[in-house]
PDB file of N, CA and C in Angstrom:
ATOM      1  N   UNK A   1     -22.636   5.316 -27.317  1.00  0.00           N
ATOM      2  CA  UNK A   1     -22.336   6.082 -26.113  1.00  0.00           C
ATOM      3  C   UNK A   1     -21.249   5.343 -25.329  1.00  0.00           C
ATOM      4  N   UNK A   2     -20.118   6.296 -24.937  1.00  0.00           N
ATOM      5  CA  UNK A   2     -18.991   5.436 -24.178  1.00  0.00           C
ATOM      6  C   UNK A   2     -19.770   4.701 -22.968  1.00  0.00           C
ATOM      7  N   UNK A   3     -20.573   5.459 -22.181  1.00  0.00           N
ATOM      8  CA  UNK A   3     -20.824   4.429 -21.264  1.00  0.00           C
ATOM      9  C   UNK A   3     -21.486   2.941 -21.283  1.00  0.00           C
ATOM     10  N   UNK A   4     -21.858   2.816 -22.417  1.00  0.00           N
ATOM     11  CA  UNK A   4     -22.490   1.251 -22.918  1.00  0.00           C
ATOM     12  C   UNK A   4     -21.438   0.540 -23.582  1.00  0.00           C
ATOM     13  N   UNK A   5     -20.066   1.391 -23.377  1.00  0.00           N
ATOM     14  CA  UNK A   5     -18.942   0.143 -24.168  1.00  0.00           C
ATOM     15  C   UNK A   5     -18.457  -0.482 -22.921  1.00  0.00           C
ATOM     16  N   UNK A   6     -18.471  -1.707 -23.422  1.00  0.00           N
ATOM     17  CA  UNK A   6     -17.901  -2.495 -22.202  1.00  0.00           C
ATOM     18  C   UNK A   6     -16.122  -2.325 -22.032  1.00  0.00           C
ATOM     19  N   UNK A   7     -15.386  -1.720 -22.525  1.00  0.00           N
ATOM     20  CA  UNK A   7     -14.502  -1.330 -22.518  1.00  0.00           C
ATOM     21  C   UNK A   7     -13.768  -0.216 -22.078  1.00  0.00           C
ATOM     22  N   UNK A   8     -15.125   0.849 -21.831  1.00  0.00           N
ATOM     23  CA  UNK A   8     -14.729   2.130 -20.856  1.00  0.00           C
ATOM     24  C   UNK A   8     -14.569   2.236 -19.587  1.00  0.00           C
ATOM     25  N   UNK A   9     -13.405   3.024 -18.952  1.00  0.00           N
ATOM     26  CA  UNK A   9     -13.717   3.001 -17.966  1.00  0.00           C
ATOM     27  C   UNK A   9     -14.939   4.027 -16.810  1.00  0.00           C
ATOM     28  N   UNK A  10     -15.533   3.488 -16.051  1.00  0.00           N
ATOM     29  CA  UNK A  10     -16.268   4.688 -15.374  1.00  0.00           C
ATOM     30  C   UNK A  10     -15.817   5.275 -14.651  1.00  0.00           C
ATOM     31  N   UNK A  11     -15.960   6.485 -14.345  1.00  0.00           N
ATOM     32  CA  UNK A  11     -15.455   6.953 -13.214  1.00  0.00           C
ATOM     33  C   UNK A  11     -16.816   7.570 -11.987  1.00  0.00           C
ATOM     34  N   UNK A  12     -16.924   7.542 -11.362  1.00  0.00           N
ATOM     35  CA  UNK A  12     -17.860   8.257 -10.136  1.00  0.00           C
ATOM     36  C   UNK A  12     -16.821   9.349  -9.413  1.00  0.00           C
ATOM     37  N   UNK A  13     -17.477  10.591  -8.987  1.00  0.00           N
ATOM     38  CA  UNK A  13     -16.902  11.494  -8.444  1.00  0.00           C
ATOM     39  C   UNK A  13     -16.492  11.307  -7.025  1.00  0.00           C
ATOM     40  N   UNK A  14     -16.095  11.502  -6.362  1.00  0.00           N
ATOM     41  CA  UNK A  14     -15.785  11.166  -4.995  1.00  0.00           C
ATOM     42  C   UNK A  14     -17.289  12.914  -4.477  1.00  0.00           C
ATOM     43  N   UNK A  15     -17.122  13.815  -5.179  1.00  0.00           N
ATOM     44  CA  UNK A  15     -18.420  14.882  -4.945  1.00  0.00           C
ATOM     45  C   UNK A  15     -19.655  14.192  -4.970  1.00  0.00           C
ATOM     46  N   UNK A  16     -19.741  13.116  -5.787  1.00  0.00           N
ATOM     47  CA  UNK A  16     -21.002  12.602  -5.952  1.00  0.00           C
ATOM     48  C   UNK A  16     -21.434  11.729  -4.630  1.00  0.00           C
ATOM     49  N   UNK A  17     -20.435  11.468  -3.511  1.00  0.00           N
ATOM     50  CA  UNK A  17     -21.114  10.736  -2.223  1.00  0.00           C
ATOM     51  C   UNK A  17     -21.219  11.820  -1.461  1.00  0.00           C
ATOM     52  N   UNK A  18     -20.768  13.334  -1.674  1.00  0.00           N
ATOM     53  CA  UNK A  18     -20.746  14.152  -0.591  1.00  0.00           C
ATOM     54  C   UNK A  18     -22.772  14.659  -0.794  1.00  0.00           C
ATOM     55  N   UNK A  19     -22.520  15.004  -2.137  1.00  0.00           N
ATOM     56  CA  UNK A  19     -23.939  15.492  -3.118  1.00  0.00           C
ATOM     57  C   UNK A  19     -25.224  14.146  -2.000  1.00  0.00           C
ATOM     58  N   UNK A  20     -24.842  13.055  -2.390  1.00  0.00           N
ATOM     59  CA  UNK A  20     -25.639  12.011  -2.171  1.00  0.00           C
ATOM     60  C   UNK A  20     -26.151  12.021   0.056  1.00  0.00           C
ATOM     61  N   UNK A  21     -24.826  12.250   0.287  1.00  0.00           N
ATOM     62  CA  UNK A  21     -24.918  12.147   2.058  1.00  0.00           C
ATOM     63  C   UNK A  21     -25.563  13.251   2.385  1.00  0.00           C
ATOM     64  N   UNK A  22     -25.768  14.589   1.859  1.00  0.00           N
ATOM     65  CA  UNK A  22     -26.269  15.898   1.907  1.00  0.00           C
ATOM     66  C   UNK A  22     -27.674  15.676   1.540  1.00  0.00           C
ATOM     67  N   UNK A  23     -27.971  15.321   0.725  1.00  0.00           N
ATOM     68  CA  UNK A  23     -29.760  15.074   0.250  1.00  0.00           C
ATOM     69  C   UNK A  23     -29.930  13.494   1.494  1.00  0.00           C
ATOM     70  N   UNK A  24     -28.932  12.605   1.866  1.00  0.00           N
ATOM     71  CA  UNK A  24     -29.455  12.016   2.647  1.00  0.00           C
ATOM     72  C   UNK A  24     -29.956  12.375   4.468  1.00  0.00           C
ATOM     73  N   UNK A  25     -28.906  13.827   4.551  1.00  0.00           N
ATOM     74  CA  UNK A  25     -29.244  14.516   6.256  1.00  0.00           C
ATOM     75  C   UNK A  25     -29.811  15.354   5.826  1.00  0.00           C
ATOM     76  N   UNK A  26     -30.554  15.840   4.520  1.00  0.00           N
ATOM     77  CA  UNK A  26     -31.760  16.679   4.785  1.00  0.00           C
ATOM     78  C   UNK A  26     -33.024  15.984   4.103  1.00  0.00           C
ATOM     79  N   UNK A  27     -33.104  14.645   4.232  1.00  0.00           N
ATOM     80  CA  UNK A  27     -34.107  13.942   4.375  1.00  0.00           C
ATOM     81  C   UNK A  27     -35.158  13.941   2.878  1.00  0.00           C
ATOM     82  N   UNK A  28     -34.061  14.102   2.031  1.00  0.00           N
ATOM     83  CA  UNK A  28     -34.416  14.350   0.449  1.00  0.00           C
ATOM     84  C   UNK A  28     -34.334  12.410  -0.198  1.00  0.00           C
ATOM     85  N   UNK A  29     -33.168  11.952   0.375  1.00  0.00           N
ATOM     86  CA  UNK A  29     -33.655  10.368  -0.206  1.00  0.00           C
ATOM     87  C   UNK A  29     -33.465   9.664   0.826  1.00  0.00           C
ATOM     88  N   UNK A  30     -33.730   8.400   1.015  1.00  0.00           N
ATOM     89  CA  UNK A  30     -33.350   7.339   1.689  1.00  0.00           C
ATOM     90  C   UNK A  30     -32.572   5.936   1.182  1.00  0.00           C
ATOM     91  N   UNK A  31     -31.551   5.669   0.851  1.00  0.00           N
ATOM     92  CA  UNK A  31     -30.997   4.760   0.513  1.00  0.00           C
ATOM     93  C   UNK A  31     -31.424   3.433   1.172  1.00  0.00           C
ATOM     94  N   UNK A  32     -31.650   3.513   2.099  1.00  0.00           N
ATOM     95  CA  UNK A  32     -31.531   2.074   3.459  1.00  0.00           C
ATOM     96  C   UNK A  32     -30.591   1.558   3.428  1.00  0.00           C
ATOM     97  N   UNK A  33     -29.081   2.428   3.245  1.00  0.00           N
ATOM     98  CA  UNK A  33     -27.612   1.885   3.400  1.00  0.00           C
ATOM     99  C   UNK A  33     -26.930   3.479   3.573  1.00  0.00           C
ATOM    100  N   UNK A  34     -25.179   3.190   4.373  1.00  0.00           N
ATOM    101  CA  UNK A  34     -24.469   4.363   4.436  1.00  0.00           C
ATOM    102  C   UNK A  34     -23.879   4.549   2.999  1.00  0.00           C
ATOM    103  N   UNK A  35     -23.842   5.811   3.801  1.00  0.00           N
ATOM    104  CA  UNK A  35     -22.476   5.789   2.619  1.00  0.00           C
ATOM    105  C   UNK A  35     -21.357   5.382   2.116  1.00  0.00           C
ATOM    106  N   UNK A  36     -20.801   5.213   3.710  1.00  0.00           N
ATOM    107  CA  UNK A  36     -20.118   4.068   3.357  1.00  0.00           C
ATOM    108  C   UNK A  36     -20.141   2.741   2.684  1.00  0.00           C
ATOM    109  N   UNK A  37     -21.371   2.155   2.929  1.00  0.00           N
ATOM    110  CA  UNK A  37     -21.669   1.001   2.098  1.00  0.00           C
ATOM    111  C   UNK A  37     -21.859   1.411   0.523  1.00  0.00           C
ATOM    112  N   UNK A  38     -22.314   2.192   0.478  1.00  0.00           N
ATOM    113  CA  UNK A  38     -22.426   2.954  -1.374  1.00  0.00           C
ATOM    114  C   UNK A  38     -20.771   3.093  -2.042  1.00  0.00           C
ATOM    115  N   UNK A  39     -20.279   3.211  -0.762  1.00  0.00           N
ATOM    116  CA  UNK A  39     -19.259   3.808  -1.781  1.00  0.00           C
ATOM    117  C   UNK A  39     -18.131   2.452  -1.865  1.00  0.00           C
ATOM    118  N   UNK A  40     -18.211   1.645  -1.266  1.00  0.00           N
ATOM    119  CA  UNK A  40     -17.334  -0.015  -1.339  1.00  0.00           C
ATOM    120  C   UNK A  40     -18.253  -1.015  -2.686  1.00  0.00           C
ATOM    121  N   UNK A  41     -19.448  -0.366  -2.286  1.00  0.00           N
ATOM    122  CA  UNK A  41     -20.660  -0.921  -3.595  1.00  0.00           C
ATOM    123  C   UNK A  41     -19.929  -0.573  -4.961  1.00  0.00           C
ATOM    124  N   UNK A  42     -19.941   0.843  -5.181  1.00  0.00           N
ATOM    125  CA  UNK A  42     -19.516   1.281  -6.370  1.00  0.00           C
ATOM    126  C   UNK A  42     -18.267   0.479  -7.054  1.00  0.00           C
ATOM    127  N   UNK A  43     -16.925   0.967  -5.825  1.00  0.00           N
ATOM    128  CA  UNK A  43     -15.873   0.441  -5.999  1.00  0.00           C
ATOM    129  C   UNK A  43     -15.961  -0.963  -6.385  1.00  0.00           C
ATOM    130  N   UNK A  44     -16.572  -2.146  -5.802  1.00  0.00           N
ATOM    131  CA  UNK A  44     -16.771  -3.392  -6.097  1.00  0.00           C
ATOM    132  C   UNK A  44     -17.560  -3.687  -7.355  1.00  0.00           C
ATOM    133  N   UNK A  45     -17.996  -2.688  -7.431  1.00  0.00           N
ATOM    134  CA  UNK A  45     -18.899  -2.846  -9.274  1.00  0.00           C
ATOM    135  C   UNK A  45     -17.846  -2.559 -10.246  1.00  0.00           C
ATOM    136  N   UNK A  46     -16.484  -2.078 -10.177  1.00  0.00           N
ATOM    137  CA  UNK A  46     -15.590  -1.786 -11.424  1.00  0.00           C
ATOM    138  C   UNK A  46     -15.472  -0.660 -11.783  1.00  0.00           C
ATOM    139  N   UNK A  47     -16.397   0.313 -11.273  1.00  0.00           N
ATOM    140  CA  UNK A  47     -16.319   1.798 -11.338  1.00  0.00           C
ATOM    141  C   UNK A  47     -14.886   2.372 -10.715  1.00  0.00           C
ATOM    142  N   UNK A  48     -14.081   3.354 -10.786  1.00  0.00           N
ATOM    143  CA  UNK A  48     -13.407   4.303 -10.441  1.00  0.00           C
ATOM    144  C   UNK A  48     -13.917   5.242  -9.603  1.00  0.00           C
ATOM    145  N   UNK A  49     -13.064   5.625  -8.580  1.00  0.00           N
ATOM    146  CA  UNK A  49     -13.519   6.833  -7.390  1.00  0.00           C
ATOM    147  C   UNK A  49     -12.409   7.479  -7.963  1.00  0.00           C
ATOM    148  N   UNK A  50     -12.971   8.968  -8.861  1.00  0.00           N
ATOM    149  CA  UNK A  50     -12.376   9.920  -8.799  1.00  0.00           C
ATOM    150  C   UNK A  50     -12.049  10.899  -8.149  1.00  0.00           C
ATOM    151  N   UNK A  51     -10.838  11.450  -7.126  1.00  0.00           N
ATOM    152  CA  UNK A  51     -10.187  11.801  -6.529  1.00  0.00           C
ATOM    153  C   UNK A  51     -10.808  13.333  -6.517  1.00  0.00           C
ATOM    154  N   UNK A  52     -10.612  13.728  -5.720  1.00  0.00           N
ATOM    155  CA  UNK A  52     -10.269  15.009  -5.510  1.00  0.00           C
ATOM    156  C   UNK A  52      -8.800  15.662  -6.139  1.00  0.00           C
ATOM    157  N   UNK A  53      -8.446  16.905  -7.358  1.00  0.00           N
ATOM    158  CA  UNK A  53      -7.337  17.080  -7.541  1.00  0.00           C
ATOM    159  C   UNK A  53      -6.811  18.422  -7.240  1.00  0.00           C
ATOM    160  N   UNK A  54      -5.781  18.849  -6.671  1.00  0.00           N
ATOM    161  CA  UNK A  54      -5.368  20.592  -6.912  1.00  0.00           C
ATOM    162  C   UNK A  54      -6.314  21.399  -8.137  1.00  0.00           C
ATOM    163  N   UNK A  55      -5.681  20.795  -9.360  1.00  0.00           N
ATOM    164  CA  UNK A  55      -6.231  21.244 -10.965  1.00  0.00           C
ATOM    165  C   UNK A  55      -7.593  21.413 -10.761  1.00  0.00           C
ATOM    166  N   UNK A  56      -8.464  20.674 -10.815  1.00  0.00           N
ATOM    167  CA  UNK A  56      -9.629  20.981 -10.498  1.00  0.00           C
ATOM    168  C   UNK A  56     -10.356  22.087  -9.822  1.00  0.00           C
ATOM    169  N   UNK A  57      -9.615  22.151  -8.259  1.00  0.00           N
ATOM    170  CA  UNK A  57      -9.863  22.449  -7.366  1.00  0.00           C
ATOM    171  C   UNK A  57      -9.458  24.116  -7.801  1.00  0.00           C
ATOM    172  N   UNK A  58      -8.958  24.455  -8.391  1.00  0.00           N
ATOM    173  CA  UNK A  58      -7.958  25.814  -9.152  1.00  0.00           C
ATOM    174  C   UNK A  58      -8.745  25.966  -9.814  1.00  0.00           C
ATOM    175  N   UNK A  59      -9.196  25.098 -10.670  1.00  0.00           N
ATOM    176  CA  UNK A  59     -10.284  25.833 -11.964  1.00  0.00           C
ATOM    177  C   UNK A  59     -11.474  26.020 -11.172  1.00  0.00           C
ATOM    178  N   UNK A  60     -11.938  25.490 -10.211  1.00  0.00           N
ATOM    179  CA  UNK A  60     -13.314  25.915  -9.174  1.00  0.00           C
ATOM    180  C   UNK A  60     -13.461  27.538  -9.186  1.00  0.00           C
ATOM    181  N   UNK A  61     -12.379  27.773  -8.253  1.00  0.00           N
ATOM    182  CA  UNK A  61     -12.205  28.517  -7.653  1.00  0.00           C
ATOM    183  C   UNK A  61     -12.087  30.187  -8.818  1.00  0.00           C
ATOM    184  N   UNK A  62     -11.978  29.780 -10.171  1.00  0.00           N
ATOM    185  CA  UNK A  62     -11.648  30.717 -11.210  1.00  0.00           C
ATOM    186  C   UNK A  62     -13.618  30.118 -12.321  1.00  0.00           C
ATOM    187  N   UNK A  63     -14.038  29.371 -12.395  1.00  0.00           N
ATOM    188  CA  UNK A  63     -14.908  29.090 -12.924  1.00  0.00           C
ATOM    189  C   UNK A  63     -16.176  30.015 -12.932  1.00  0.00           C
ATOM    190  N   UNK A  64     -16.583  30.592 -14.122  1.00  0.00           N
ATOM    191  CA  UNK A  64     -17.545  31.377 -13.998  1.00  0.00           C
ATOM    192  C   UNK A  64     -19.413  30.418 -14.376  1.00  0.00           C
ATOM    193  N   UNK A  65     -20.226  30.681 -12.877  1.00  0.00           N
ATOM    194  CA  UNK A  65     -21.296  30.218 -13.508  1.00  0.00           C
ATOM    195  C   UNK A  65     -22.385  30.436 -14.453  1.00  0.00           C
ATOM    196  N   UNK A  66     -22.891  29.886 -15.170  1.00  0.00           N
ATOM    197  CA  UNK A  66     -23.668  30.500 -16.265  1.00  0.00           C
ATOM    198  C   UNK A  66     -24.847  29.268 -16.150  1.00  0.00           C
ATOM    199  N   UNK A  67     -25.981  30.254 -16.711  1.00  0.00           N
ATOM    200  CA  UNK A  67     -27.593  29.452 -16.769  1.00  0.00           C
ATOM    201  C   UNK A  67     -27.743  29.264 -15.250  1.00  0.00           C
ATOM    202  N   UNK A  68     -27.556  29.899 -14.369  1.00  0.00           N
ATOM    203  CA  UNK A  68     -28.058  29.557 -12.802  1.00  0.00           C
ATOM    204  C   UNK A  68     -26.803  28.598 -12.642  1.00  0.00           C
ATOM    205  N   UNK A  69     -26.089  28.582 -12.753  1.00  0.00           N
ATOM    206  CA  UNK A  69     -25.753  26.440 -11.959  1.00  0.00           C
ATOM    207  C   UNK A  69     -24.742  27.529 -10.793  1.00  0.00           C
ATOM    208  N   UNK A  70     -25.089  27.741  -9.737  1.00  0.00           N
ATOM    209  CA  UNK A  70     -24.324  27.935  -9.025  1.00  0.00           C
ATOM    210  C   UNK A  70     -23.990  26.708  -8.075  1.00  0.00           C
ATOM    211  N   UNK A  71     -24.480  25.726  -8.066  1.00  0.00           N
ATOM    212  CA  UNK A  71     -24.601  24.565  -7.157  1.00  0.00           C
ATOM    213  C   UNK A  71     -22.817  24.428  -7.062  1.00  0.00           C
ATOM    214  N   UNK A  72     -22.324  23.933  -6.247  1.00  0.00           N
ATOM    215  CA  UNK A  72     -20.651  23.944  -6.400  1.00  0.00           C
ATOM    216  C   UNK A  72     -20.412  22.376  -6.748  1.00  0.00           C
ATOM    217  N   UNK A  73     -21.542  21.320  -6.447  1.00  0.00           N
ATOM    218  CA  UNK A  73     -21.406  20.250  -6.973  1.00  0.00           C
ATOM    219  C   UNK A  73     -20.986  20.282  -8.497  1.00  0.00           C
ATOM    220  N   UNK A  74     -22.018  21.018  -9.165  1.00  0.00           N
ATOM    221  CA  UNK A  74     -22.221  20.658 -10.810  1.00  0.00           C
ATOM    222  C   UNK A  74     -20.563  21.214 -10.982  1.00  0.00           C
ATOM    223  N   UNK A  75     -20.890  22.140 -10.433  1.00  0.00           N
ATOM    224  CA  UNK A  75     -19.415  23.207 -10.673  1.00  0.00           C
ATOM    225  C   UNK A  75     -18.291  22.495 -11.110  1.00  0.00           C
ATOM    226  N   UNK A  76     -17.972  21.317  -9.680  1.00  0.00           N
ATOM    227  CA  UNK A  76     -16.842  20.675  -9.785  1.00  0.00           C
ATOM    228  C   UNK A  76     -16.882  19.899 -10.604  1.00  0.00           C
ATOM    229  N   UNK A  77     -17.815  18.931 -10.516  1.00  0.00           N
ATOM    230  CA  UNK A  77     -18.210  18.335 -11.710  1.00  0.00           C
ATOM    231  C   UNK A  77     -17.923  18.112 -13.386  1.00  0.00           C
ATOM    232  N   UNK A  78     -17.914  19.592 -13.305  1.00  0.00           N
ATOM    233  CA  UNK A  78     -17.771  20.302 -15.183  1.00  0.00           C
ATOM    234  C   UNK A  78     -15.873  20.316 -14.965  1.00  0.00           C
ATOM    235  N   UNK A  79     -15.767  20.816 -13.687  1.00  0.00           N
ATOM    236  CA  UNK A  79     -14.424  21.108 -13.989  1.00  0.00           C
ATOM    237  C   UNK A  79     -13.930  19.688 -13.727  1.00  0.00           C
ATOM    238  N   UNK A  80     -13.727  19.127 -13.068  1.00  0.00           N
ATOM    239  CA  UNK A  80     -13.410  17.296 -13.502  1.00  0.00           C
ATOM    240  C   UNK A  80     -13.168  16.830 -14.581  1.00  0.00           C
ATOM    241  N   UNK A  81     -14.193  17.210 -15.119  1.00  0.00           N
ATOM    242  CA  UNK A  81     -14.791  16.803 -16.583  1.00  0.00           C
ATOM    243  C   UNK A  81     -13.508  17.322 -17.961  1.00  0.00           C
ATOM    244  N   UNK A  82     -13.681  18.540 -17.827  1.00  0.00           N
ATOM    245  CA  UNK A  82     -12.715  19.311 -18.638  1.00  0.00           C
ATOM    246  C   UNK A  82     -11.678  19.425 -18.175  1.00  0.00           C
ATOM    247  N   UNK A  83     -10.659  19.329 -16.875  1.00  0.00           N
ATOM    248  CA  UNK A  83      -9.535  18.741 -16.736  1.00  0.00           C
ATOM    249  C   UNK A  83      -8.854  17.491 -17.230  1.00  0.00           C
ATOM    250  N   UNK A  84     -10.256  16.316 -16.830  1.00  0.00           N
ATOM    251  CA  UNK A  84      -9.464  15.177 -17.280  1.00  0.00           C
ATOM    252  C   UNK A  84     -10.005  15.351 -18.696  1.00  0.00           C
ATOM    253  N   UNK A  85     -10.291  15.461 -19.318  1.00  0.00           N
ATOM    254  CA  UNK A  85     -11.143  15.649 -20.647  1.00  0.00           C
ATOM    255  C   UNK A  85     -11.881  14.320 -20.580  1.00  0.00           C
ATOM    256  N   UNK A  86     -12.805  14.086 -20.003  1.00  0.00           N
ATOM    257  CA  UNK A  86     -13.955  13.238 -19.632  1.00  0.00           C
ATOM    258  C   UNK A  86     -15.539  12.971 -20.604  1.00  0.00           C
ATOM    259  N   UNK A  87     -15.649  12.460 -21.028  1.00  0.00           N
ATOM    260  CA  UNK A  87     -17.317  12.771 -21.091  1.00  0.00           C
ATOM    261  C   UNK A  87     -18.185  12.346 -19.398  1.00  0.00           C
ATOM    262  N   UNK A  88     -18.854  13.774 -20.004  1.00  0.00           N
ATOM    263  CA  UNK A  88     -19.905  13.387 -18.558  1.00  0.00           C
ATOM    264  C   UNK A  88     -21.451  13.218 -18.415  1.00  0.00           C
ATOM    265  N   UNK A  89     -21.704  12.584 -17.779  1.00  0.00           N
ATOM    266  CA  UNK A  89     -23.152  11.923 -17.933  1.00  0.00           C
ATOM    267  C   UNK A  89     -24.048  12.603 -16.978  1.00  0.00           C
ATOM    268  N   UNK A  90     -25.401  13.301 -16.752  1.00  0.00           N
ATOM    269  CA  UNK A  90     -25.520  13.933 -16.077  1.00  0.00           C
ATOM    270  C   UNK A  90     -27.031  13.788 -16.589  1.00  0.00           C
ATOM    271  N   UNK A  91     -28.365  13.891 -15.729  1.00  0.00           N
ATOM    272  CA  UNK A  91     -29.618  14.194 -16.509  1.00  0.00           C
ATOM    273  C   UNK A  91     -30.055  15.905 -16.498  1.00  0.00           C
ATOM    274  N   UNK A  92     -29.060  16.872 -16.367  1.00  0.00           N
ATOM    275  CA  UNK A  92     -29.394  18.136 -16.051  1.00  0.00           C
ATOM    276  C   UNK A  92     -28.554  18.653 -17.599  1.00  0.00           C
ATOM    277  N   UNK A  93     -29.423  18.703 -18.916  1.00  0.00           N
ATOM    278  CA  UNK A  93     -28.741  18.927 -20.087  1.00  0.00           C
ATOM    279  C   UNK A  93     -27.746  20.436 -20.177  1.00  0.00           C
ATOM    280  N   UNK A  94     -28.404  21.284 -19.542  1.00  0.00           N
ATOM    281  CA  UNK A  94     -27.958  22.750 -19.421  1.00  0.00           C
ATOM    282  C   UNK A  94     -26.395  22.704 -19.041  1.00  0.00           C
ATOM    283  N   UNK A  95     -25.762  21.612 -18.339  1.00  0.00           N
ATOM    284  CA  UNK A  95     -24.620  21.973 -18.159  1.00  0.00           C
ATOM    285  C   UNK A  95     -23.811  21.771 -19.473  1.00  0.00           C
ATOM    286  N   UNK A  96     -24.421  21.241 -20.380  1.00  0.00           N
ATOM    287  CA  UNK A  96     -23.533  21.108 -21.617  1.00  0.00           C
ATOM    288  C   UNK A  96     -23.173  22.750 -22.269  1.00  0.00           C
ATOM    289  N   UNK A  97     -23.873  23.191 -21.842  1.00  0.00           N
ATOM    290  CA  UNK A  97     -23.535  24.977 -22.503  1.00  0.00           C
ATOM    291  C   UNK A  97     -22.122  25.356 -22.211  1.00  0.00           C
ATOM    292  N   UNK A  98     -21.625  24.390 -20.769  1.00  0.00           N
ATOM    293  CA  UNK A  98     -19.887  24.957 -19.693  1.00  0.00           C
ATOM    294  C   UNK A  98     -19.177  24.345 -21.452  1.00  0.00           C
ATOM    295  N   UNK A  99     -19.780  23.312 -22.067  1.00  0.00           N
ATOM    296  CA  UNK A  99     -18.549  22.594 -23.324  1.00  0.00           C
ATOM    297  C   UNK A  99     -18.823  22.740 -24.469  1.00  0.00           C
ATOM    298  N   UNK A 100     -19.307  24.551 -24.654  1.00  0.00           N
ATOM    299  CA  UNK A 100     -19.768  24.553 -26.014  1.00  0.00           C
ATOM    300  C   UNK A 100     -19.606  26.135 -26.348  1.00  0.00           C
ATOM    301  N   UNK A 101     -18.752  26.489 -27.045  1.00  0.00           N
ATOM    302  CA  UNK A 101     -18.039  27.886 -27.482  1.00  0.00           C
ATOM    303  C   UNK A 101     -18.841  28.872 -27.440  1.00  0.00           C
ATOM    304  N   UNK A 102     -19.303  29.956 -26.268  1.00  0.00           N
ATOM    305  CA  UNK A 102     -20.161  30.619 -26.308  1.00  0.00           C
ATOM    306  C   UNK A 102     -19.735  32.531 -27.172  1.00  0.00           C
ATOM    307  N   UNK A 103     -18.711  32.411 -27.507  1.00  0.00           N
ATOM    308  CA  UNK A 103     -18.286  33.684 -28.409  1.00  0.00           C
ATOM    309  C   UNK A 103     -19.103  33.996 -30.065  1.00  0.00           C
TER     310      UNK A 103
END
């Protein structure tokens, strides 16, 4: 698995602190740190903060959801994913159906 090569790079979503601060003001987790501190954490671990891009942001906006995922997180997510041509790591298997020829 790329993510156990010590040679890959990671990337983290920059969606994934918005996802994270949202379950933290509706009282879904508690970190006992900001977000801000999470997100200098990450960065200082060697991980990548992936950007927000136009491309992405274009395929959102045209992306059709399938199996329920209307969440706009996963959404962007997939499209990230298949812009940069990424593998993506995720424990919600169903989104693998967005990378798999449904004709």
């Amino acid at each position: 698995m790329a993510i156990e090569n010590e040679q890959s790079q990671i990337f983290v979503s920059e969606i994934s602190f918005f996802e994270i601060a949202t379950l933290i003001r509706l009282k879904k987790i508690d970190l006992g740190i900001t977000i801000s501190v999470l997100y200098h954490l990450v960065e200082q671990s060697g991980f990548k903060i992936l950007k927000f891009r136009a491309e992405e942001l274009d395929m959102l906006s045209t992306i059709m959801p399938i199996k329920g995922h209307k969440d706009p997180v996963y959404l962007y997510l997939i499209c990230q994913t298949v812009i940069n041509q990424f593998q993506i790591v995720a424990n919600d298997r169903s989104i693998l159906n967005y990378f798999v020829d449904n004709e």
